[in-house]
N, C-alpha and C. Protein backbone atom coordinates (compact mmCIF):
# COMPACT_ATOMS: atom_id res chain seq x y z
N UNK A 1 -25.35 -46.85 -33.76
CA UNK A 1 -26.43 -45.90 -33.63
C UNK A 1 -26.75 -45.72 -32.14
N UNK A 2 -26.82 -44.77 -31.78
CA UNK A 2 -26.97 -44.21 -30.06
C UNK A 2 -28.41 -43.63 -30.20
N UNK A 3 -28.80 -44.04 -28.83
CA UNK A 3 -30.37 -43.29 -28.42
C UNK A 3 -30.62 -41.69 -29.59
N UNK A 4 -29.83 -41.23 -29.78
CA UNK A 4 -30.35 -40.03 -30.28
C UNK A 4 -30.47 -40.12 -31.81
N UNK A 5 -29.70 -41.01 -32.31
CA UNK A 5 -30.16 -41.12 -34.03
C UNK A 5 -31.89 -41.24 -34.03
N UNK A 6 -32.83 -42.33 -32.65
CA UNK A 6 -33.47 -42.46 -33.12
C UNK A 6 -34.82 -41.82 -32.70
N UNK A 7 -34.12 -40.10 -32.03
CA UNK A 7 -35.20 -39.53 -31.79
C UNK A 7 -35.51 -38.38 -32.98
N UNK A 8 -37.14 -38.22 -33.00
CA UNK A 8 -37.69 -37.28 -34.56
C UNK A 8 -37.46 -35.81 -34.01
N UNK A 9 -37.58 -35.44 -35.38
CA UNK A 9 -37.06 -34.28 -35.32
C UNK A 9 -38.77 -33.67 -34.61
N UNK A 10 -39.92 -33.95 -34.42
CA UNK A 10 -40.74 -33.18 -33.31
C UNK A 10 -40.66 -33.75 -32.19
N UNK A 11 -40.31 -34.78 -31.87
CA UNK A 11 -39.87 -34.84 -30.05
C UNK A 11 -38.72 -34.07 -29.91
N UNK A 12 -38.04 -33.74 -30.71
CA UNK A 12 -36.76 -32.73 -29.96
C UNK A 12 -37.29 -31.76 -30.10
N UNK A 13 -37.89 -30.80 -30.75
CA UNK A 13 -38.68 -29.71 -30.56
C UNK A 13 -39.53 -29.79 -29.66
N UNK A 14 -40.55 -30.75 -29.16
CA UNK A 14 -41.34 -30.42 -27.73
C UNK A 14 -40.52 -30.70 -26.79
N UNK A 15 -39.57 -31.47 -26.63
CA UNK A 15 -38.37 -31.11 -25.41
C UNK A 15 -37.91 -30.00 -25.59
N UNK A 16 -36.92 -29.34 -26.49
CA UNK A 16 -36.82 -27.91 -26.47
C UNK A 16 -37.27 -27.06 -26.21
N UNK A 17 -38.62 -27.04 -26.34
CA UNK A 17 -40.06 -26.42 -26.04
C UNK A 17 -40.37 -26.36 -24.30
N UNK A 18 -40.20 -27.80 -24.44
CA UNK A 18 -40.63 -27.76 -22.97
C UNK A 18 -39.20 -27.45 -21.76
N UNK A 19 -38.05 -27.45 -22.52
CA UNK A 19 -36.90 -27.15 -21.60
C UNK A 19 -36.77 -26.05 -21.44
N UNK A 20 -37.03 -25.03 -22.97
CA UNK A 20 -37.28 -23.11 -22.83
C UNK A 20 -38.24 -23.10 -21.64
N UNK A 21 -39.32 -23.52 -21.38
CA UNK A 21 -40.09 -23.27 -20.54
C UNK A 21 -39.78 -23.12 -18.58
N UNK A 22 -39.52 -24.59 -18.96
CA UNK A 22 -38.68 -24.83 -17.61
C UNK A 22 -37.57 -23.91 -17.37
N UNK A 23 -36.69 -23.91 -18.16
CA UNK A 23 -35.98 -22.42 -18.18
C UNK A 23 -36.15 -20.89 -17.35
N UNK A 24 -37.78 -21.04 -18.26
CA UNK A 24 -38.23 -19.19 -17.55
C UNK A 24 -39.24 -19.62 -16.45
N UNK A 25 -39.62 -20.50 -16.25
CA UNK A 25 -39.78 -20.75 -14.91
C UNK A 25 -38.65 -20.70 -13.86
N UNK A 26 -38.20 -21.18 -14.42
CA UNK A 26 -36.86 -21.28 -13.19
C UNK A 26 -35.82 -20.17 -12.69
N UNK A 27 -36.62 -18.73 -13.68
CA UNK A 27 -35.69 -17.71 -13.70
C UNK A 27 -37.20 -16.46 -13.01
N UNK A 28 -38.36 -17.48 -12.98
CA UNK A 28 -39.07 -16.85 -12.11
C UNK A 28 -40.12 -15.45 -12.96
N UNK A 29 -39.88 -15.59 -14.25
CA UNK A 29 -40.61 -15.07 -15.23
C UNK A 29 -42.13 -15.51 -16.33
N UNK A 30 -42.77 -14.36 -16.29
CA UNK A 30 -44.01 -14.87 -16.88
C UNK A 30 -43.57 -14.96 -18.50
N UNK A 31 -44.81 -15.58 -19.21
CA UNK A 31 -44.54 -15.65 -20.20
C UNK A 31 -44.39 -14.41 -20.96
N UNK A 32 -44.89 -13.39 -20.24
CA UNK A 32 -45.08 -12.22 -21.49
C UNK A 32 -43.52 -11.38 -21.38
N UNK A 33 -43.03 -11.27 -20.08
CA UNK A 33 -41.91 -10.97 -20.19
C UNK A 33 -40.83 -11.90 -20.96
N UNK A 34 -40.78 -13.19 -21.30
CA UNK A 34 -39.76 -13.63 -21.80
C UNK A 34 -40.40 -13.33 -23.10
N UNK A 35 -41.37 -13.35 -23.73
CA UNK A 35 -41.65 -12.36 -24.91
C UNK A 35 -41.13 -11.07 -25.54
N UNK A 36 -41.42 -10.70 -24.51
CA UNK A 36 -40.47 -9.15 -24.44
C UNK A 36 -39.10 -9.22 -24.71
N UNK A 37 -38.30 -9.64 -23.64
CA UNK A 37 -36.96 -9.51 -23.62
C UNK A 37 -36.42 -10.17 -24.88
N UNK A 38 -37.24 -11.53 -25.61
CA UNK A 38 -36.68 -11.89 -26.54
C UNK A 38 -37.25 -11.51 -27.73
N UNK A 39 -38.11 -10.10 -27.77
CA UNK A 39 -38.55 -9.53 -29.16
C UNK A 39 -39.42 -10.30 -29.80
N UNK A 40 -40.42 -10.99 -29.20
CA UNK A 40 -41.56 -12.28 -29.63
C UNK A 40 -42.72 -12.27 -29.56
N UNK A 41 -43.62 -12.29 -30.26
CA UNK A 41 -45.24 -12.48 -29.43
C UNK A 41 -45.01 -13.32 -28.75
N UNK A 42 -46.06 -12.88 -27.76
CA UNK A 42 -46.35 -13.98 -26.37
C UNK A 42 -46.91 -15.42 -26.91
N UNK A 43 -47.93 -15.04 -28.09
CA UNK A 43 -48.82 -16.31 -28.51
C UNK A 43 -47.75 -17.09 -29.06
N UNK A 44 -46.90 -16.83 -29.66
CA UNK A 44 -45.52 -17.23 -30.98
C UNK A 44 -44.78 -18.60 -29.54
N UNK A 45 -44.51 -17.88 -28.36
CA UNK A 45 -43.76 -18.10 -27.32
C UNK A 45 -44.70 -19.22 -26.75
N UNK A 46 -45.77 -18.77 -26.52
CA UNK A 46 -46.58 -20.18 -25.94
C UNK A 46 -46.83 -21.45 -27.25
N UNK A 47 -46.76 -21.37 -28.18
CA UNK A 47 -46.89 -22.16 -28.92
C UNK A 47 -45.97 -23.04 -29.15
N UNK A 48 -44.24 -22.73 -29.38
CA UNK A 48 -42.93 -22.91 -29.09
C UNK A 48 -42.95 -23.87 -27.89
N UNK A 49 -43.39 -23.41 -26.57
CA UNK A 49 -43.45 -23.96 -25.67
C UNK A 49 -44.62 -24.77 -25.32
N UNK A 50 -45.27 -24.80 -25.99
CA UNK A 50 -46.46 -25.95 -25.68
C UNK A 50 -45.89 -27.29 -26.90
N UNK A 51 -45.54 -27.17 -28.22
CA UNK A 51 -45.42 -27.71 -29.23
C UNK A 51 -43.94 -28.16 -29.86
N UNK A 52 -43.31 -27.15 -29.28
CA UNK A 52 -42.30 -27.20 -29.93
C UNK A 52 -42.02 -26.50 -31.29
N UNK A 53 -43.30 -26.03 -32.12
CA UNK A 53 -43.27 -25.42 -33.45
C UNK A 53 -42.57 -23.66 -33.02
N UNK A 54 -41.78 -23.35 -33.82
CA UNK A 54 -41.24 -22.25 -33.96
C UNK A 54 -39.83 -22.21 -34.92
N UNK A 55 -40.01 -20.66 -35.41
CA UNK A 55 -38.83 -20.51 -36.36
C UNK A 55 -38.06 -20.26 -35.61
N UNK A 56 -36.68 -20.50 -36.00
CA UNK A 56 -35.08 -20.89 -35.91
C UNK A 56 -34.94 -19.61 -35.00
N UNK A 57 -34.99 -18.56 -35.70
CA UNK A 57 -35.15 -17.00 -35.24
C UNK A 57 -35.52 -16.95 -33.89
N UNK A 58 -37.00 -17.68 -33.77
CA UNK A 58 -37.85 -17.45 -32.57
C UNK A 58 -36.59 -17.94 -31.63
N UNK A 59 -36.60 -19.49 -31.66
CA UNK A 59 -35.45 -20.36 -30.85
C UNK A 59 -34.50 -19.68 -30.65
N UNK A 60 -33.56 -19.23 -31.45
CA UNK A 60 -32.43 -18.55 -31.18
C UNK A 60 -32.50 -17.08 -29.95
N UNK A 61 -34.00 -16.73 -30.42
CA UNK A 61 -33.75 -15.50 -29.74
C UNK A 61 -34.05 -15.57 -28.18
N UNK A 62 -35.06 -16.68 -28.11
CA UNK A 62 -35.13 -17.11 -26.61
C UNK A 62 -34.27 -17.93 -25.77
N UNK A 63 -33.70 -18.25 -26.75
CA UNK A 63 -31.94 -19.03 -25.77
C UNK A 63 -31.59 -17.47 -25.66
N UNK A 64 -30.81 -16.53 -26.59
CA UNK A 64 -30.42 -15.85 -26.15
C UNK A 64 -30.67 -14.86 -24.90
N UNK A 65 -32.06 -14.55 -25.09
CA UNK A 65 -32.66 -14.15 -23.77
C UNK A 65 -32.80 -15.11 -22.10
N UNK A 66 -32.59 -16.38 -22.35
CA UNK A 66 -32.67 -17.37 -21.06
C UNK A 66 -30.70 -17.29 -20.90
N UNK A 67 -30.10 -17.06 -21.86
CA UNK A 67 -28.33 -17.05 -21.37
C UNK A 67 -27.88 -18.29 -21.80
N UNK A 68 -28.49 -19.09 -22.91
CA UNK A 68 -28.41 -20.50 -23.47
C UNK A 68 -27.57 -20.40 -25.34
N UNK A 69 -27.33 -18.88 -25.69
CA UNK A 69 -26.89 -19.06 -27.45
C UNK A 69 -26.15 -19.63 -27.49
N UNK A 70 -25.07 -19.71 -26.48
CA UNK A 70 -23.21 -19.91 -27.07
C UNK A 70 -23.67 -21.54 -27.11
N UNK A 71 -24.96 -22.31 -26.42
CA UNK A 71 -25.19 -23.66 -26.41
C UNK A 71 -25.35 -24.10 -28.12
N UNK A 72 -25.84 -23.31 -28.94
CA UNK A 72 -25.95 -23.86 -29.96
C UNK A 72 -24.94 -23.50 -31.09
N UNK A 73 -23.89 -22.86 -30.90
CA UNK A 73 -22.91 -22.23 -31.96
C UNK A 73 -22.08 -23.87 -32.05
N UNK A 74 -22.31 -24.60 -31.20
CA UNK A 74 -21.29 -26.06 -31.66
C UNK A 74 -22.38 -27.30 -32.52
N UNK A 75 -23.73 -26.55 -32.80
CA UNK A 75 -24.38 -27.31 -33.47
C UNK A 75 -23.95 -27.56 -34.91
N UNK A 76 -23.95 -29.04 -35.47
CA UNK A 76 -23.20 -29.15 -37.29
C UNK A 76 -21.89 -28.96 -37.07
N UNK A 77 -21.23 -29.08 -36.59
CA UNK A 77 -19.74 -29.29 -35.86
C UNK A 77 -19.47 -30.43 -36.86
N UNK A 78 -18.44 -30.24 -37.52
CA UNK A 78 -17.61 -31.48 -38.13
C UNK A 78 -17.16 -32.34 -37.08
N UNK A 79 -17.34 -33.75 -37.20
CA UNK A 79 -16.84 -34.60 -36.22
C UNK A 79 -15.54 -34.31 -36.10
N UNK A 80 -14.70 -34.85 -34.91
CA UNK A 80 -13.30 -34.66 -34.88
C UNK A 80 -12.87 -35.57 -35.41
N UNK A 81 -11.67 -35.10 -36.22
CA UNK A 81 -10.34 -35.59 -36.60
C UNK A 81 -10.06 -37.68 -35.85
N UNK A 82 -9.47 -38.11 -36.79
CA UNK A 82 -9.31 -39.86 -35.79
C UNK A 82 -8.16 -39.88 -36.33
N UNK A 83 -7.30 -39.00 -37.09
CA UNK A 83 -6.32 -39.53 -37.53
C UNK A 83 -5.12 -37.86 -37.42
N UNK A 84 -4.12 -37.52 -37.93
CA UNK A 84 -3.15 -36.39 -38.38
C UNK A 84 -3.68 -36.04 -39.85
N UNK A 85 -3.54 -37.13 -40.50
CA UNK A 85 -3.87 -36.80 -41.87
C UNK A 85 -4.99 -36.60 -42.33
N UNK A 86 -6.51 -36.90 -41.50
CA UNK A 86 -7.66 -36.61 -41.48
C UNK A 86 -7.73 -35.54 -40.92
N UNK A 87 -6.99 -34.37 -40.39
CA UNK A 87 -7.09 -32.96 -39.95
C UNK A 87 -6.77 -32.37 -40.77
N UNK A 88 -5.16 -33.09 -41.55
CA UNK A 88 -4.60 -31.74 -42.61
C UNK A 88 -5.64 -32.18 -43.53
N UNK A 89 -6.17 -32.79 -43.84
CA UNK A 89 -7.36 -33.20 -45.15
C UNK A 89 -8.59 -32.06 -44.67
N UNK A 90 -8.49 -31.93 -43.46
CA UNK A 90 -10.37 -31.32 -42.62
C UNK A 90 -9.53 -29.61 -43.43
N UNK A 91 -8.55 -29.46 -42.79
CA UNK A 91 -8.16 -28.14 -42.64
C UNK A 91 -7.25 -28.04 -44.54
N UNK A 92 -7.30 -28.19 -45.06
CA UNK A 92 -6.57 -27.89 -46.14
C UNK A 92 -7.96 -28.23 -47.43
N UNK A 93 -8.80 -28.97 -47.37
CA UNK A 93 -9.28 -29.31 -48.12
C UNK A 93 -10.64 -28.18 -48.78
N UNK A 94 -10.42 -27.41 -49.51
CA UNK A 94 -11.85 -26.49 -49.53
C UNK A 94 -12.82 -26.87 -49.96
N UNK A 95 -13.94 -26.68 -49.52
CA UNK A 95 -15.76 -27.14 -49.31
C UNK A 95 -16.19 -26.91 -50.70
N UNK A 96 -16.71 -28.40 -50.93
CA UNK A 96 -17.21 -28.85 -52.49
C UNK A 96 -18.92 -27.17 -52.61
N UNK A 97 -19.12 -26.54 -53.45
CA UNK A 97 -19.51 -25.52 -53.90
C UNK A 97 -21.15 -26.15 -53.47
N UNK A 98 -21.13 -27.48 -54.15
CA UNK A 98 -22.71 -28.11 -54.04
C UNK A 98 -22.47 -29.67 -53.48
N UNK A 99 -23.34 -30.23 -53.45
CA UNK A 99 -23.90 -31.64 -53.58
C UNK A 99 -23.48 -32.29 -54.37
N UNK A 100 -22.89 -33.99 -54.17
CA UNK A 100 -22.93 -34.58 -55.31
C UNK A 100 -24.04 -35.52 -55.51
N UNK A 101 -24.81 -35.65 -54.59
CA UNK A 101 -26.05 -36.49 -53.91
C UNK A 101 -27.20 -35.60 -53.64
C-alpha cells in the first residue's frame, strides 16, 4: 500500500480544488473569467475551489479550459500487463456484462 491508497476521497478533491486554483492564478485570470471560458457559474467555481465539492462535468470542464483534460483520459487505466499471457488474457478476454460482487 503506497501513500495514496491512504488518502480520502475529500482531501483529493480540496487538493484538486486547490491545484485548479493555483492553476488560474498562474495563468493570471480572475475567477469569473475561468467561469466563463469553462461554461460555469462563478459561485459553482469558487466552491470547487474552496472545497473541492463539484460535479465531474464541472472538473472536467475546468481542466479543459486550464489545458489539463488529456491529464485525466489515463484515469481507471487497467494496470499493465506482468506477464505475455496476462496481455493476450487483457486483450482477448471480453468484459463480464455485470458484477459478481
Amino acid at each position: 500500500m503506497n501513500y495514496l491508497d491512504k488518502v480520502l476521497p475529500e482531501e483529493c478533491a480540496v487538493k484538486l480544488g486547490a491545484k485548479a486554483k493555483a492553476r488560474r492564478l498562474s495563468a493570471g485570470w480572475k475567477r469569473a473569467t475561468l467561469a466563463e471560458r469553462a461554461g460555469v457559474t462563478e459561485a459553482s467555481l469558487k466552491r470547487f475551489e474552496q472545497t473541492g465539492q463539484a460535479s465531474l462535468e464541472l472538473v472536467l470542464r475546468v481542466a479543459l479550459s486550464l489545458g489539463r483534460l488529456a491529464e485525466f483520459e489515463g484515469l481507471l487505466e487497467p494496470p499493465p500487463a506482468q506477464s505475455m499471457d496476462e496481455l493476450d488474457r487483457q486483450l482477448n478476454r471480453p468484459l463480464p456484462k455485470r458484477g459478481v460482487r
